[in-house]
C-alpha atoms as a PDB file:
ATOM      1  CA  UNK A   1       0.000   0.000   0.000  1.00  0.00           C
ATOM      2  CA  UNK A   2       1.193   3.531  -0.725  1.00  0.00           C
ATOM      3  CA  UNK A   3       1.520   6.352   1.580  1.00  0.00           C
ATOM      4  CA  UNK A   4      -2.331   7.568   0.948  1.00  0.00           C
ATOM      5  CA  UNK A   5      -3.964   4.217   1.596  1.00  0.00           C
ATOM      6  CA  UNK A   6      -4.382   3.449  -2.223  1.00  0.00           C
ATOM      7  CA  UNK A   7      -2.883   0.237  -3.464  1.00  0.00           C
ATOM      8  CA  UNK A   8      -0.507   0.548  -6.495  1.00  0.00           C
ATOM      9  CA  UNK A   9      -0.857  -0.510  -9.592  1.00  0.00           C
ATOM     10  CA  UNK A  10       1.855  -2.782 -10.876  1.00  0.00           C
ATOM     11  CA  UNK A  11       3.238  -1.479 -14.270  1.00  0.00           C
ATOM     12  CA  UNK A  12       1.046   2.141 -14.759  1.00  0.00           C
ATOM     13  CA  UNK A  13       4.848   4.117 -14.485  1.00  0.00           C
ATOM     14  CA  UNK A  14       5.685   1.974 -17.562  1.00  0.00           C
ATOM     15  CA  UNK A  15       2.188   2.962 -18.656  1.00  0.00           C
ATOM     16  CA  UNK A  16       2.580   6.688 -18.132  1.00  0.00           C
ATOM     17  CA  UNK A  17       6.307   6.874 -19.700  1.00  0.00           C
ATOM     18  CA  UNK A  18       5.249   4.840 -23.134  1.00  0.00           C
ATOM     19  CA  UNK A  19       2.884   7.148 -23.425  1.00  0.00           C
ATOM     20  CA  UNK A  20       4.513  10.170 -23.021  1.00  0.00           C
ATOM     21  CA  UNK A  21       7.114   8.381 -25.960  1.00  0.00           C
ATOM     22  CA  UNK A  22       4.235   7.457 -28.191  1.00  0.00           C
ATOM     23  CA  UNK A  23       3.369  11.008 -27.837  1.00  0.00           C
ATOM     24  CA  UNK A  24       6.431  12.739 -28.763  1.00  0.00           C
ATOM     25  CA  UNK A  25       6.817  10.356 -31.554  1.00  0.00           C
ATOM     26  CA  UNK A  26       3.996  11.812 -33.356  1.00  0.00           C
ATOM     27  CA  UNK A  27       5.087  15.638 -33.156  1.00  0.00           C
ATOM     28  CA  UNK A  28       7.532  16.932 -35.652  1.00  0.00           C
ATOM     29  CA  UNK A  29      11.328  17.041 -34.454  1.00  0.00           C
ATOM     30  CA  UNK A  30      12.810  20.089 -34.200  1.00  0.00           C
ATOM     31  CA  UNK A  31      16.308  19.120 -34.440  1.00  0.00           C
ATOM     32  CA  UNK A  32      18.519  20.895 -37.265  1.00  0.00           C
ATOM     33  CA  UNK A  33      21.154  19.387 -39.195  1.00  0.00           C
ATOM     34  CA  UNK A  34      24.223  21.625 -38.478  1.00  0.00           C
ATOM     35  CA  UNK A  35      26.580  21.695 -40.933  1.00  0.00           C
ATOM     36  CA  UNK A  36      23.775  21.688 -43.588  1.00  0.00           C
ATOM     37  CA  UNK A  37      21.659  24.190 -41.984  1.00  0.00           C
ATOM     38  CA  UNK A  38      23.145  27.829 -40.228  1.00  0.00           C
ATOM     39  CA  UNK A  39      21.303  27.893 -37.445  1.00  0.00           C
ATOM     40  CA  UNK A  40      18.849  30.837 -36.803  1.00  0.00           C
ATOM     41  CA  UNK A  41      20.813  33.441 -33.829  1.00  0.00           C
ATOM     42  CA  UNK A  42      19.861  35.671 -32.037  1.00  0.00           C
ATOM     43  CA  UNK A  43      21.091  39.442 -33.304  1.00  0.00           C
ATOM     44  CA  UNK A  44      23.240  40.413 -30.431  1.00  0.00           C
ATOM     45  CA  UNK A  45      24.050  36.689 -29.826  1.00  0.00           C
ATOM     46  CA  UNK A  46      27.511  36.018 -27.615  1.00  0.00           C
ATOM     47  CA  UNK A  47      30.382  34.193 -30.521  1.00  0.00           C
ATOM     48  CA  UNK A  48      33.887  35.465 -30.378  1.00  0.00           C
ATOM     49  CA  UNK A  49      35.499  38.698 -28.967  1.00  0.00           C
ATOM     50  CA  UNK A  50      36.659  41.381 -31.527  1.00  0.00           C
ATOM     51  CA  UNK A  51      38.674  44.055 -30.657  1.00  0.00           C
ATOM     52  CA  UNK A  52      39.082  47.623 -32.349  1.00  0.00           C
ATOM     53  CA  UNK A  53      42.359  48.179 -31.717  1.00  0.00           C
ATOM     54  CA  UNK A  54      42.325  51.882 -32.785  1.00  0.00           C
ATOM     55  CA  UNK A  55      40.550  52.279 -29.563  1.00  0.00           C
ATOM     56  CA  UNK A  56      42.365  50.274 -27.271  1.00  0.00           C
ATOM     57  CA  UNK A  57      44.915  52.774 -24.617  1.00  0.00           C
ATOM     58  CA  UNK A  58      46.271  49.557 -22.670  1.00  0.00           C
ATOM     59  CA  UNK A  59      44.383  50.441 -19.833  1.00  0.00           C
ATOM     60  CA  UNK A  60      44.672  46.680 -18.757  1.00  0.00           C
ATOM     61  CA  UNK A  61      41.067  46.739 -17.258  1.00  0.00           C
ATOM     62  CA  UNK A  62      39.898  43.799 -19.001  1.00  0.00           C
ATOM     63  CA  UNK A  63      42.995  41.342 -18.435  1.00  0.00           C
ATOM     64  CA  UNK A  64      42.570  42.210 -14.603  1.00  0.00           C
ATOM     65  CA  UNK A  65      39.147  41.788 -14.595  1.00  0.00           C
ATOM     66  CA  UNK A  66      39.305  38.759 -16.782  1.00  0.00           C
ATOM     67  CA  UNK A  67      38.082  36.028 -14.289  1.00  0.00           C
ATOM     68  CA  UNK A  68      40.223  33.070 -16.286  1.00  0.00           C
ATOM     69  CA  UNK A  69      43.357  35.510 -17.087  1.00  0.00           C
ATOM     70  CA  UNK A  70      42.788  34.453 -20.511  1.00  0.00           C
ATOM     71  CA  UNK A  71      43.953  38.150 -21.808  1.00  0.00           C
ATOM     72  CA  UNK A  72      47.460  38.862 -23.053  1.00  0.00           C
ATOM     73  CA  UNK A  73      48.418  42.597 -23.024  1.00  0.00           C
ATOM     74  CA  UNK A  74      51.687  43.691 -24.101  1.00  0.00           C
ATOM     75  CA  UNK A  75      52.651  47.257 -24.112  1.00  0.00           C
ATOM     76  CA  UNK A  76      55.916  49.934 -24.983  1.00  0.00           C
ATOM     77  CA  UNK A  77      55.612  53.623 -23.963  1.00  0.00           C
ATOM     78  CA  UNK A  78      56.234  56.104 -26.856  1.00  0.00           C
ATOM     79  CA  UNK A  79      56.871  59.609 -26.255  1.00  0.00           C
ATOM     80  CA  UNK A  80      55.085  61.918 -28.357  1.00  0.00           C
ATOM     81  CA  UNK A  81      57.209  65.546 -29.207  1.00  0.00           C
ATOM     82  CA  UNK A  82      55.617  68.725 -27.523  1.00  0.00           C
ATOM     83  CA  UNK A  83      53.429  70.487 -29.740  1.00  0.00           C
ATOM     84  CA  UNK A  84      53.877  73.954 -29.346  1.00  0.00           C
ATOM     85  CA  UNK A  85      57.355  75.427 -29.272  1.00  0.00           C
ATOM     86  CA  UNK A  86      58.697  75.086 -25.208  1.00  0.00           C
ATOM     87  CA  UNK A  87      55.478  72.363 -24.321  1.00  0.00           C
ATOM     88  CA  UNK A  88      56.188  69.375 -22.577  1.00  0.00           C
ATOM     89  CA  UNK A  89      56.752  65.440 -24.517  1.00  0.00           C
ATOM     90  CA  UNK A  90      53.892  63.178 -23.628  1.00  0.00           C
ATOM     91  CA  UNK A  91      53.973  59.548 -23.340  1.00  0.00           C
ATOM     92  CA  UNK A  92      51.766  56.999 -24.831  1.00  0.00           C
ATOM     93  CA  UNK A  93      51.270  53.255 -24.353  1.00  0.00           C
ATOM     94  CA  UNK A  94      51.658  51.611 -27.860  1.00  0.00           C
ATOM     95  CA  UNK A  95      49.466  48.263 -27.728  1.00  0.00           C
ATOM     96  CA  UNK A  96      52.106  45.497 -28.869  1.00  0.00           C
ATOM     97  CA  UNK A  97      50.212  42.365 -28.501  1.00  0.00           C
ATOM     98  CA  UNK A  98      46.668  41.752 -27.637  1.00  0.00           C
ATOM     99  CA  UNK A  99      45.712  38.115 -27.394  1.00  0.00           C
ATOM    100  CA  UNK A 100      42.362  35.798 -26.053  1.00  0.00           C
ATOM    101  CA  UNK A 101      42.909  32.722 -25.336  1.00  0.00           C
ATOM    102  CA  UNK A 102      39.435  30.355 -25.806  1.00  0.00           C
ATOM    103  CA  UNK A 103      40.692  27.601 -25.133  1.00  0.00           C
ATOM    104  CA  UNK A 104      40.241  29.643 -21.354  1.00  0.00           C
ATOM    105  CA  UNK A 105      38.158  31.803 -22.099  1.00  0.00           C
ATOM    106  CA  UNK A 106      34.105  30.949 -20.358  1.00  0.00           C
ATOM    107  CA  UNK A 107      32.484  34.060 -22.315  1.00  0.00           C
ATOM    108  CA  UNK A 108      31.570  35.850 -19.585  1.00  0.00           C
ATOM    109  CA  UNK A 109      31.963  39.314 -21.443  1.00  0.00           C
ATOM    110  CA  UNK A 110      33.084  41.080 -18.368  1.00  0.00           C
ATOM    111  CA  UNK A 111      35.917  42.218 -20.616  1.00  0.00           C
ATOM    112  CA  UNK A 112      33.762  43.798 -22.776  1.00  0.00           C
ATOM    113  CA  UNK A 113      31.334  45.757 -20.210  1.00  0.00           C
ATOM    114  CA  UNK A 114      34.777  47.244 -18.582  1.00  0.00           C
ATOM    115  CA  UNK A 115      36.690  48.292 -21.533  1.00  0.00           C
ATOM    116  CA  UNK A 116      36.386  52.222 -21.079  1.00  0.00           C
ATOM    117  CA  UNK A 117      37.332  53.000 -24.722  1.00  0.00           C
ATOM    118  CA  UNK A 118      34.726  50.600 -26.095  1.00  0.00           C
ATOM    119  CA  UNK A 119      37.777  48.387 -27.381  1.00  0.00           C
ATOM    120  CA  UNK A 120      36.069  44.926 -27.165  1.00  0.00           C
ATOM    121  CA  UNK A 121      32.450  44.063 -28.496  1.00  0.00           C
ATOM    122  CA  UNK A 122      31.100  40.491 -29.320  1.00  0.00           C
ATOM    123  CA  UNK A 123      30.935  39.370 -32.628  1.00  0.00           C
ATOM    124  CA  UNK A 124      28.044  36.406 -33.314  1.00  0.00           C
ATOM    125  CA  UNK A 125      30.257  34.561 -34.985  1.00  0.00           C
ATOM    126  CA  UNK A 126      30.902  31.033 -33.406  1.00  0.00           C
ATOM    127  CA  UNK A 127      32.637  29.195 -36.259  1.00  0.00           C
ATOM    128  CA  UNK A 128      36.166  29.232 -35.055  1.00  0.00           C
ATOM    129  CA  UNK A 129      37.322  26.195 -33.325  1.00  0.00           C
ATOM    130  CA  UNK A 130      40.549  24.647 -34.186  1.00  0.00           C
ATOM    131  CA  UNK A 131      42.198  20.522 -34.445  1.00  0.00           C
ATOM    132  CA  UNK A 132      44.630  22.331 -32.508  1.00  0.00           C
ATOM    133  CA  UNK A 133      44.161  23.971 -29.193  1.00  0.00           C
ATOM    134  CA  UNK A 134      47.317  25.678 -29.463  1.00  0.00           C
ATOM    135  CA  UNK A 135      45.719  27.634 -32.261  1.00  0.00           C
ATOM    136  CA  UNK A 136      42.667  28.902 -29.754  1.00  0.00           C
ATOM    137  CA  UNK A 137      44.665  32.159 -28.683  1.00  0.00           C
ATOM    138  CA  UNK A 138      43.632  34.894 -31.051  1.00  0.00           C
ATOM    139  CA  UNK A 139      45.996  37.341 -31.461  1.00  0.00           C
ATOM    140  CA  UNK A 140      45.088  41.132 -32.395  1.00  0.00           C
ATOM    141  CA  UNK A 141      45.292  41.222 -36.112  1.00  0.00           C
ATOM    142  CA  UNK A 142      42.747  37.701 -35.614  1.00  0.00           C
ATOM    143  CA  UNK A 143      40.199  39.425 -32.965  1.00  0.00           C
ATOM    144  CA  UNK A 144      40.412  42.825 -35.500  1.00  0.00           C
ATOM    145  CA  UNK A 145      39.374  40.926 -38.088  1.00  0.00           C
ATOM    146  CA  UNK A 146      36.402  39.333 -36.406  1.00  0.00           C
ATOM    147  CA  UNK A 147      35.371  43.529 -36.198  1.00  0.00           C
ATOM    148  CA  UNK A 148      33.268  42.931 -39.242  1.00  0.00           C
ATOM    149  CA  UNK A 149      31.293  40.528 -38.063  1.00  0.00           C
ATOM    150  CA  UNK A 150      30.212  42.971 -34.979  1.00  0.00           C
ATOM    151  CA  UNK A 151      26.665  44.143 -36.064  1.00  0.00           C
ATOM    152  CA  UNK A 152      25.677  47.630 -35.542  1.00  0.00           C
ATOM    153  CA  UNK A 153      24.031  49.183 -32.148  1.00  0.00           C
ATOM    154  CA  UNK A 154      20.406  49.574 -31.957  1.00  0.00           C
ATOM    155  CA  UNK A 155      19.197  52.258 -33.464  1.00  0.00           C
ATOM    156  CA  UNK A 156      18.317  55.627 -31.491  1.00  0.00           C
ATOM    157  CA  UNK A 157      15.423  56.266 -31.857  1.00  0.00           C
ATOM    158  CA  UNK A 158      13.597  59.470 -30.676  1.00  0.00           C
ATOM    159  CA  UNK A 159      10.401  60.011 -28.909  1.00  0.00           C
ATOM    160  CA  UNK A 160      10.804  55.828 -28.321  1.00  0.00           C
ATOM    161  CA  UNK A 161       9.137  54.392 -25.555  1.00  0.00           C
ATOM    162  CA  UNK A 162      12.066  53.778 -22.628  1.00  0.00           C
ATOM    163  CA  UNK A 163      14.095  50.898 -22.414  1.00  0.00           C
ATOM    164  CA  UNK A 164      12.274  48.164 -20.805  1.00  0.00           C
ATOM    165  CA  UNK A 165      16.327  47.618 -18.988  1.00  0.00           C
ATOM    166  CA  UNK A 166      15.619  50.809 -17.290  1.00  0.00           C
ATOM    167  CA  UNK A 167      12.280  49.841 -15.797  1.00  0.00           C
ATOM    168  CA  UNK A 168       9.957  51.908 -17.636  1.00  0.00           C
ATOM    169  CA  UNK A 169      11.937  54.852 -16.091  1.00  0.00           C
ATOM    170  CA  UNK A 170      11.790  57.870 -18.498  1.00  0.00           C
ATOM    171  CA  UNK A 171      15.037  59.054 -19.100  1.00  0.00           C
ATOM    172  CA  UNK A 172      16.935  62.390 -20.689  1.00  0.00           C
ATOM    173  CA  UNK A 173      20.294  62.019 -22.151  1.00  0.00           C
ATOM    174  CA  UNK A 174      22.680  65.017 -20.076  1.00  0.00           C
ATOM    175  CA  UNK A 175      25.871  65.238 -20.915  1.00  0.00           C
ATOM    176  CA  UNK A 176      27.960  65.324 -17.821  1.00  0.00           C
ATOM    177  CA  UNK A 177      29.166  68.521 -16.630  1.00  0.00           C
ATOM    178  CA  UNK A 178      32.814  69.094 -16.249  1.00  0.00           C
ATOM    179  CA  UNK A 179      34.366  70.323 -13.012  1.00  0.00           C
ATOM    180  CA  UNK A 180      34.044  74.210 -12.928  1.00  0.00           C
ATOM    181  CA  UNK A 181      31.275  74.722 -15.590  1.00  0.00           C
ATOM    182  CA  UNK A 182      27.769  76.049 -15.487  1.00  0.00           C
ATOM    183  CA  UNK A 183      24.627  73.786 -16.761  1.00  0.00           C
ATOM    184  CA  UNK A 184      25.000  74.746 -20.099  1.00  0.00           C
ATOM    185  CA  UNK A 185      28.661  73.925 -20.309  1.00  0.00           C
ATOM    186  CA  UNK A 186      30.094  77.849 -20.459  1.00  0.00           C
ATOM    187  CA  UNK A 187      33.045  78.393 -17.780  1.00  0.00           C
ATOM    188  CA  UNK A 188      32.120  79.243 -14.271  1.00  0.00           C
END
């Protein structure tokens, strides 16, 4: 006897299961074939990192913040002549090497959300494994050439309702103020 004072039917589990296969026997699968078929993504779908190197200053944020320290930054300072007559030289960090390695990396784009410069953005491409996992660390000419595969930002639109990420909120775009300037920008 079960736990409800009913008595149990031998064999209705083997019952209930055969018919839940009989049943999803009849429906339509749903399963693609690959290599045949591209798959249908999502637009802003997660594939590969791409980097715009233009835009890269060596900060360093994203191999620190790079939970798997799958980010290789190497770097040389440049000094740049003054330039006006009696200025000072500046200095400049010249990115040398920039290089992901996916055979570590677990795609959690938290290189992408810090990158100040907007250096980094995913690419939906996912078509990039390798026989050889020596041949999983992208290097920067690699990840800038994955930069055309980036798709462009939503579009701005005006008078659009608010983003549903801001929670209904209605929001106006400011531009911040700088230290010792009035509201509209004009010097103090």
């Amino acid at each position: 006897m079960s736990d409800d004072g009913k008595r149990a039917v031998p064999g209705k589990g083997l019952v209930q299961g055969l018919a839940v296969t009989l049943k999803t026997m009849t429906k339509r699968s749903t399963t693609r074939q690959y290599p045949d078929v591209e798959p249908d993504l999502p637009p802003r779908s997660r594939g590969v990192i791409a980097l715009l190197e233009e835009n890269c200053t060596v900060c360093m944020l994203c191999a620190r913040e790079c939970p798997d320290w799958c980010i290789y930054i190497d770097s040389h300072k440049e000094t740049i002549p003054a330039r006006t007559e009696g200025g000072r030289e500046r200095t400049r960090n010249v990115l040398d090497r920039f290089a992901i390695d996916y055979a570590l990396c677990m795609y959690c784009g938290i290189c992408v959300d810090v990158c100040p410069f907007d250096a980094l953005f995913w690419s939906p491409e996912f078509e990039y494994a390798d026989g050889d996992i020596v041949e999983m660390t992208h290097e920067k000419d690699r990840l800038g050439d994955w930069m055309r595969t980036v798709p462009a930002p939503p579009a701005d639109v005006p008078n659009a309702e608010p983003a549903k990420e801001l929670g209904g909120r209605a929001t106006e775009r400011r531009v911040p103020r700088r230290a010792g300037t009035d509201d509209d920008g004009s010097p103090a």
